[in-house]
Protein backbone atom coordinates (compact mmCIF):
# COMPACT_ATOMS: atom_id res chain seq x y z
CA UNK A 1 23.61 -3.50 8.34
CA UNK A 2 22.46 -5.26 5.30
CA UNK A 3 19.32 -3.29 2.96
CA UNK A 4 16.32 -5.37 2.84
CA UNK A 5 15.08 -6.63 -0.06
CA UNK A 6 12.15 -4.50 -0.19
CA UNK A 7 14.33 -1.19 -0.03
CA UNK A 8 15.53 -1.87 -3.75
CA UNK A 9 14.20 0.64 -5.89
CA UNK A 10 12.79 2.75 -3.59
CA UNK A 11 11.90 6.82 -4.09
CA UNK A 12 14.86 8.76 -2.67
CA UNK A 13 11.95 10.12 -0.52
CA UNK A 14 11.21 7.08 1.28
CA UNK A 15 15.09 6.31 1.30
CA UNK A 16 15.35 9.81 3.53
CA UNK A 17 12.50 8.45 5.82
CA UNK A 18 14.72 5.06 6.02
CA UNK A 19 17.50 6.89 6.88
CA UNK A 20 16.58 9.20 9.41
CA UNK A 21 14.64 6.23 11.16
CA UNK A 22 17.61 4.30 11.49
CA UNK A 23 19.28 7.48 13.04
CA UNK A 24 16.35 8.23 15.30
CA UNK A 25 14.65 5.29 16.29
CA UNK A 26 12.70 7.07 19.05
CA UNK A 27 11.96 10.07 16.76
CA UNK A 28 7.99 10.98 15.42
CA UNK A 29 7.13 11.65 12.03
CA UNK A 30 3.79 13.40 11.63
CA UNK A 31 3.05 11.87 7.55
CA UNK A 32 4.69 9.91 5.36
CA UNK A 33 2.74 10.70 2.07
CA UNK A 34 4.32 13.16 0.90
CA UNK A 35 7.34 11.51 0.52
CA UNK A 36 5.15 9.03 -1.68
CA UNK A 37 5.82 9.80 -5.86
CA UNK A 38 3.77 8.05 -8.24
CA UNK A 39 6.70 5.85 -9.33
CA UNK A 40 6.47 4.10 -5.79
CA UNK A 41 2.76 3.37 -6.12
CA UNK A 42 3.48 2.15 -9.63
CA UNK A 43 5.43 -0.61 -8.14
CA UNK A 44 2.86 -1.07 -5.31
CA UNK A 45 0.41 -1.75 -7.91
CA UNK A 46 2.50 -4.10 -9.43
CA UNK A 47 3.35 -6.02 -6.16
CA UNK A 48 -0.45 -6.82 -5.55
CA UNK A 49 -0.92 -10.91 -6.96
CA UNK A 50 -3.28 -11.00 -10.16
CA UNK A 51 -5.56 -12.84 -8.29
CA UNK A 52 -5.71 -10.71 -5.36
CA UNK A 53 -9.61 -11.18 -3.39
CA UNK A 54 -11.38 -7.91 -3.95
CA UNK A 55 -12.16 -5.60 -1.29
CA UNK A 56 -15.18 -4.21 -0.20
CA UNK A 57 -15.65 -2.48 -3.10
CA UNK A 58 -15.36 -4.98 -5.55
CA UNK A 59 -12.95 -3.22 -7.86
CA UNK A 60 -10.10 -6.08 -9.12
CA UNK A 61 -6.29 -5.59 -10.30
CA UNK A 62 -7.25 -5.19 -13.36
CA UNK A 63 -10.24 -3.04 -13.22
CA UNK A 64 -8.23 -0.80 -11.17
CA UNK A 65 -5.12 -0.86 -13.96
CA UNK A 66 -7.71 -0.16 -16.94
CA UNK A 67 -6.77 2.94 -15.88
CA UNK A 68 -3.89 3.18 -14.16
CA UNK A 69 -2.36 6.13 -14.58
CA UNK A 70 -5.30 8.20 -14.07
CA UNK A 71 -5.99 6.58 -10.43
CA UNK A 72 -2.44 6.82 -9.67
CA UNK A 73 -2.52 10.51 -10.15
CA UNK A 74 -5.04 10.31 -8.22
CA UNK A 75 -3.97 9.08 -5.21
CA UNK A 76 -1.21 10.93 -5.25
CA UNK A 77 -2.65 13.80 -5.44
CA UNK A 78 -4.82 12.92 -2.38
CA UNK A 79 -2.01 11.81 -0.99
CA UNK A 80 -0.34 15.36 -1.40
CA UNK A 81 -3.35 17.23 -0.19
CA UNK A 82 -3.86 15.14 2.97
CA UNK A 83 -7.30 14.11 1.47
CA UNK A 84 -6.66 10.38 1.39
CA UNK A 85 -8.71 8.03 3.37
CA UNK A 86 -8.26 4.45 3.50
CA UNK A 87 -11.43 2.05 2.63
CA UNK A 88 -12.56 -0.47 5.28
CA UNK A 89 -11.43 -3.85 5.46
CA UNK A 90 -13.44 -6.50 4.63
CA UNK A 91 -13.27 -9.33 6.73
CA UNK A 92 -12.98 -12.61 5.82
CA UNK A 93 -12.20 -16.48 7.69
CA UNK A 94 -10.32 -18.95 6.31
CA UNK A 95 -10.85 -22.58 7.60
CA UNK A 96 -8.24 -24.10 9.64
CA UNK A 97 -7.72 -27.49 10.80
CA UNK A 98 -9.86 -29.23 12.99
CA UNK A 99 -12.80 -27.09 12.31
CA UNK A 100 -11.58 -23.55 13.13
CA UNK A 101 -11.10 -20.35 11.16
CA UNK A 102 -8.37 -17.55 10.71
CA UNK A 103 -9.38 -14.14 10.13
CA UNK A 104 -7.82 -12.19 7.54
CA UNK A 105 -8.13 -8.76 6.25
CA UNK A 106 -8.83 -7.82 2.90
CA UNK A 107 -8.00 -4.38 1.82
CA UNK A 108 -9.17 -2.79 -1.47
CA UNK A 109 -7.21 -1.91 -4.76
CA UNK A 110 -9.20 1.22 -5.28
CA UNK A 111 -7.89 3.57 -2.87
């Protein structure tokens, strides 16, 4: 079977959790966050568009990457702990044709 694209550069931990998901489809897995390392939420980060809509808490990209390092320790160390919550989503509608909307979701940066 052929890696996706998004497996490239992935944290050996998340490789593991790959791996033994492929081997045991059926099988549970209680958390994944602690097979989370800062490097992965480094490229996260990086992933999200510069002109990403904010969330509901109105932190940006680039407010959030003023300090980057800092919130990604963070994170990861909520992460770690089991402390980590994520925010709500804010909704928003996007117009389709003929008069009708889509829903989307808009998660925040600021975790």
């Amino acid at each position: 079977m052929k890696e996706a694209e998004t497996s490239k550069g992935m944290s050996t931990g998340l490789t593991r959790v790959m791996e033994r998901a492929r081997k045991n489809p059926n099988g549970r897995m209680r958390s994944l966050a602690h097979h989370i390392d800062i490097e992965a939420l480094r490229r996260s980060f990086h992933r999200i568009r510069d002109d990403a809509a904010v969330g509901v808490d109105g932190v940006t990209k680039e407010a959030y990457g003023e300090k980057l390092e800092e919130n990604l320790a963070d994170l990861h160390s909520r992460l770690k702990g089991e402390r980590y919550r994520h925010q709500p989503i804010r909704r928003s509608y996007l117009p389709k044709g003929g008069g009708k909307t889509r829903p989307i979701g808009v998660s925040t940066v600021l975790a």
